[in-house]
C-alpha atoms as a PDB file:
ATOM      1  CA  UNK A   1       0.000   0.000   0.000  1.00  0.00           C
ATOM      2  CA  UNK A   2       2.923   2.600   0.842  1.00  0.00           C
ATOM      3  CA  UNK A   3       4.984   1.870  -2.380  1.00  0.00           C
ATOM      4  CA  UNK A   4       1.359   2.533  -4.213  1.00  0.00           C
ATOM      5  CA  UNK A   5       1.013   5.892  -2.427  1.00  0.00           C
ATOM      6  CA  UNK A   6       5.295   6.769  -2.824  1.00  0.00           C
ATOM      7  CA  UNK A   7       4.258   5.783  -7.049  1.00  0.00           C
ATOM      8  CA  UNK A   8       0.895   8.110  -6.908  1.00  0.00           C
ATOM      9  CA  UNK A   9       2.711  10.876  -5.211  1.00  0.00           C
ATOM     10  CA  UNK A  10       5.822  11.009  -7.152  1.00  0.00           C
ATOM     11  CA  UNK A  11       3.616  10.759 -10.180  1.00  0.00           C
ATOM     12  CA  UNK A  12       1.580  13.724  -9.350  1.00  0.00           C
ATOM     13  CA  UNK A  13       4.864  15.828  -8.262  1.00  0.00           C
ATOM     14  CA  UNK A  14       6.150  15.603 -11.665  1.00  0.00           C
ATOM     15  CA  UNK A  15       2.511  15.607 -13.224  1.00  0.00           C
ATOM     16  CA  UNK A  16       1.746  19.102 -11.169  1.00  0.00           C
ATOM     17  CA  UNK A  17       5.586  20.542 -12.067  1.00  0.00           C
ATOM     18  CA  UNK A  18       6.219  19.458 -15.672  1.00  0.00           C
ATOM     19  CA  UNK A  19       1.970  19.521 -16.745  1.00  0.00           C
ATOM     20  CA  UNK A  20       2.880  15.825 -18.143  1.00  0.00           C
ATOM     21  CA  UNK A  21       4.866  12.610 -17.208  1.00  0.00           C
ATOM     22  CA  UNK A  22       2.614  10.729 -14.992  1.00  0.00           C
ATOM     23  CA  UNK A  23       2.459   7.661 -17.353  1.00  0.00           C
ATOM     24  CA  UNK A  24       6.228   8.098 -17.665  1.00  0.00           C
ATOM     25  CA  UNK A  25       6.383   7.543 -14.056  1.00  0.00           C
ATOM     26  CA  UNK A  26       3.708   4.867 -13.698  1.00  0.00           C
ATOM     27  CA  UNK A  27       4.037   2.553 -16.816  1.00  0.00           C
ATOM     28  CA  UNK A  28       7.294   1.846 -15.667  1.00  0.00           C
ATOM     29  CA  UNK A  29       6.624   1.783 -11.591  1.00  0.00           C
ATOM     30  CA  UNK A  30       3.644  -0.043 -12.409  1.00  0.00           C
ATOM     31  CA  UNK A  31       5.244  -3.200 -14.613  1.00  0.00           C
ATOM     32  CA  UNK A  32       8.832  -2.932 -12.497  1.00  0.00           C
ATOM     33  CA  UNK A  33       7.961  -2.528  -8.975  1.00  0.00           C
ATOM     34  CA  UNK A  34       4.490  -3.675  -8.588  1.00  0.00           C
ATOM     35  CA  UNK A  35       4.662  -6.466 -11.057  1.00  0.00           C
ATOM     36  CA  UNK A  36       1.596  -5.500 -13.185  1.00  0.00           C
ATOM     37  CA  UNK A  37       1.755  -7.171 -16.838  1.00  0.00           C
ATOM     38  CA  UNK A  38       1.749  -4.559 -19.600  1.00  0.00           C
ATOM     39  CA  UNK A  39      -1.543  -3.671 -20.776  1.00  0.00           C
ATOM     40  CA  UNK A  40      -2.458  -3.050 -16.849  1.00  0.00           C
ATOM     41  CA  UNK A  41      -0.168  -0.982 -16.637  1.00  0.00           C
ATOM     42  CA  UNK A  42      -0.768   1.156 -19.103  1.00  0.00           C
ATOM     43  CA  UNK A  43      -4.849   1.016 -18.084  1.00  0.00           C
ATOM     44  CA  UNK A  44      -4.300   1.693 -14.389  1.00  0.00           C
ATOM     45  CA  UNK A  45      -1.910   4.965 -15.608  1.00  0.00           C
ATOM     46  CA  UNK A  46      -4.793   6.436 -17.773  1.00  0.00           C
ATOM     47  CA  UNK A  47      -7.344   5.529 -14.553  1.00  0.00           C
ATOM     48  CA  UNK A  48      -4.931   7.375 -11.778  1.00  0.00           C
ATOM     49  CA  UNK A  49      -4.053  10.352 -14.353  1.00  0.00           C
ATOM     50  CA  UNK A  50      -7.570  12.034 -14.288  1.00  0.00           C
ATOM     51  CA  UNK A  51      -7.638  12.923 -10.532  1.00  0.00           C
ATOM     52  CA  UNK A  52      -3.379  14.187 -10.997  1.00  0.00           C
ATOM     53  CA  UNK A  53      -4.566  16.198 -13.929  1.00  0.00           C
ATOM     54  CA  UNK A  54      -7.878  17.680 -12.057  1.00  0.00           C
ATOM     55  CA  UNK A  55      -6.093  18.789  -9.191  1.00  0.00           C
ATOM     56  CA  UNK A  56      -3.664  20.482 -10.922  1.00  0.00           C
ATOM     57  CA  UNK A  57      -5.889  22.067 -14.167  1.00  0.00           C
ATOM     58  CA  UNK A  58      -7.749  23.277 -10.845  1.00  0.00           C
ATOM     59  CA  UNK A  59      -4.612  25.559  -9.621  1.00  0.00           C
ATOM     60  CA  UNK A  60      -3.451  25.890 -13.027  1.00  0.00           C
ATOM     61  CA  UNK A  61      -6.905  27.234 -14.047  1.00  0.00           C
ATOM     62  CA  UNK A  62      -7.516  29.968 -10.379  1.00  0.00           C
ATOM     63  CA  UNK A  63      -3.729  31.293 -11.706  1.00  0.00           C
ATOM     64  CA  UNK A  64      -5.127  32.073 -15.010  1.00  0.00           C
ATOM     65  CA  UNK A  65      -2.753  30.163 -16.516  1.00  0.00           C
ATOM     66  CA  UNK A  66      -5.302  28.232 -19.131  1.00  0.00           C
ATOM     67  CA  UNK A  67      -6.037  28.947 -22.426  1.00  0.00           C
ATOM     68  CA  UNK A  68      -9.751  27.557 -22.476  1.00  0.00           C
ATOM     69  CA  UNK A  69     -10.438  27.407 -26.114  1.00  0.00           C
ATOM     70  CA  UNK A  70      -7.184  25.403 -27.242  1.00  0.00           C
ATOM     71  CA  UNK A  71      -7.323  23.658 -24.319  1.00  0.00           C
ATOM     72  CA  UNK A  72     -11.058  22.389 -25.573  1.00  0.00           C
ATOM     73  CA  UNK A  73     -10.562  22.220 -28.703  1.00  0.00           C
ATOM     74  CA  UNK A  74      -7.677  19.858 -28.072  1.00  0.00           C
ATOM     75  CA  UNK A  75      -9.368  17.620 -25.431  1.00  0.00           C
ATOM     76  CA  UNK A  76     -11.421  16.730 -28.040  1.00  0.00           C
ATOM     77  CA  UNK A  77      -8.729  15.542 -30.326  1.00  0.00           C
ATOM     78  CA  UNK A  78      -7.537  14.003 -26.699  1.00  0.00           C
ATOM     79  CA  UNK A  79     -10.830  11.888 -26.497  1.00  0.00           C
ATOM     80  CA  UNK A  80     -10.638  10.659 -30.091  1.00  0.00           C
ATOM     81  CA  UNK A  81      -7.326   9.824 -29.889  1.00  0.00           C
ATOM     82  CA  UNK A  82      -7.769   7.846 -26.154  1.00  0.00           C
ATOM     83  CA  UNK A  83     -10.446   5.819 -27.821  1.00  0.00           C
ATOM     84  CA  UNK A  84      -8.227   5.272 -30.486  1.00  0.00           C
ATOM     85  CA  UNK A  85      -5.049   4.143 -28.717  1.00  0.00           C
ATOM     86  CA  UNK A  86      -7.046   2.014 -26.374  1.00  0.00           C
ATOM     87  CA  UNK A  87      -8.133   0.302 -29.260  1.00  0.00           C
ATOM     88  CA  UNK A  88      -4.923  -0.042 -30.733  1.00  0.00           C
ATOM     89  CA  UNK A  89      -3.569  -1.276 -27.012  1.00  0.00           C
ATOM     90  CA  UNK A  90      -5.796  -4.525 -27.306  1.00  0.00           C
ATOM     91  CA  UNK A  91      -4.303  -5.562 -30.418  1.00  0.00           C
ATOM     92  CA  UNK A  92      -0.644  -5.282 -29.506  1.00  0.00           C
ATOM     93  CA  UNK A  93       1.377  -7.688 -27.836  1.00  0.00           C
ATOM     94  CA  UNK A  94       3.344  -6.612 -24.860  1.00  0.00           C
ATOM     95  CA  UNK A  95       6.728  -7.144 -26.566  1.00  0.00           C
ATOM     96  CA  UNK A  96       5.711  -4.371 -29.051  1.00  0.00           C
ATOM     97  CA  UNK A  97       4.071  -2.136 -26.333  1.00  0.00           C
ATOM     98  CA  UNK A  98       7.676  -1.819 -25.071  1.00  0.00           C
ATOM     99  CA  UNK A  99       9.467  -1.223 -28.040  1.00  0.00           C
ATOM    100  CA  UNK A 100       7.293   1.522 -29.200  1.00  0.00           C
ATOM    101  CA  UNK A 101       7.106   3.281 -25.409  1.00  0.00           C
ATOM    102  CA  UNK A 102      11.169   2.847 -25.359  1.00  0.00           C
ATOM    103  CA  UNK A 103      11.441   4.448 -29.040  1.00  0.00           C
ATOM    104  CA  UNK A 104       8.872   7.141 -27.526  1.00  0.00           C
ATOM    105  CA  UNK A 105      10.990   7.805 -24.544  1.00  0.00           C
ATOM    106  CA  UNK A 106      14.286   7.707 -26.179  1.00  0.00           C
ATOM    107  CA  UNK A 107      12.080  10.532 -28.841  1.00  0.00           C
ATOM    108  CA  UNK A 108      10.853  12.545 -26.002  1.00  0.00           C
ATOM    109  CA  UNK A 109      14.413  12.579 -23.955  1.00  0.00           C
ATOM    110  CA  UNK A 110      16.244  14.167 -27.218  1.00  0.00           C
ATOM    111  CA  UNK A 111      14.051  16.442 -28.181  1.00  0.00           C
ATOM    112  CA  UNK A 112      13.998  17.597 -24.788  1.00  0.00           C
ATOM    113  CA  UNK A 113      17.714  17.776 -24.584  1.00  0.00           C
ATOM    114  CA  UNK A 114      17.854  19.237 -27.673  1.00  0.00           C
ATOM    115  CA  UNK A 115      15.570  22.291 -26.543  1.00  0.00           C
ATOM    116  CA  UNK A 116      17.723  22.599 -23.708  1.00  0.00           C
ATOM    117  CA  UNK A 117      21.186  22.681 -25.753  1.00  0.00           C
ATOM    118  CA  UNK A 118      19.493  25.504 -28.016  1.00  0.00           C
END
């Protein structure tokens, strides 16, 4: 039960501070440390997201911080494209669901360092 809270909290830390990387943190906690297989992992991140993201759109949103009509206009995109990459997670096999989140990581971290270089 504590190593689930010491996952949720960490997650929402770096949720709150970076506005993403929750299912960064808790694909990987989630397989590694609490043994889930693959496809649970990746559920039970989209499940605990919602209430990081709602408590901190909430501040986010009080500092003025928001820009309400791309925000809108891309959580609809956001809901088509959840419905479509849950879809998408039933037919892949775990193996693959790795690769592609590795190749997505190793994406992310050089663009990222690559921002920070410039």
């Amino acid at each position: 039960m504590l190593k689930n809270i010491f996952i949720g909290l960490f997650a929402g830390t770096v949720t709150g501070l970076f506005g993403s990387g929750g299912g960064m943190i808790l694909v990987p906690a989630f397989t590694y440390i609490l043994k889930l297989d693959e496809k649970e992992a990746r559920a039970t991140s989209i499940f605990c997201i919602l209430p990081m993201v709602c408590a901190s759109s909430i501040f986010y949103f009080k500092s003025s911080y928001i820009e309400l009509k791309e925000g809108l206009l891309c959580a609809v995109g956001g809901i088509l494209g959840g419905y479509i990459g849950a879809k998408i997670l039933n037919k892949l096999s775990n193996r693959y669901l790795r690769i592609f989140f590795t190749i997505f990581l190793i994406y992310v971290s050089i663009r990222l360092i690559m921002q920070g270089i410039k």
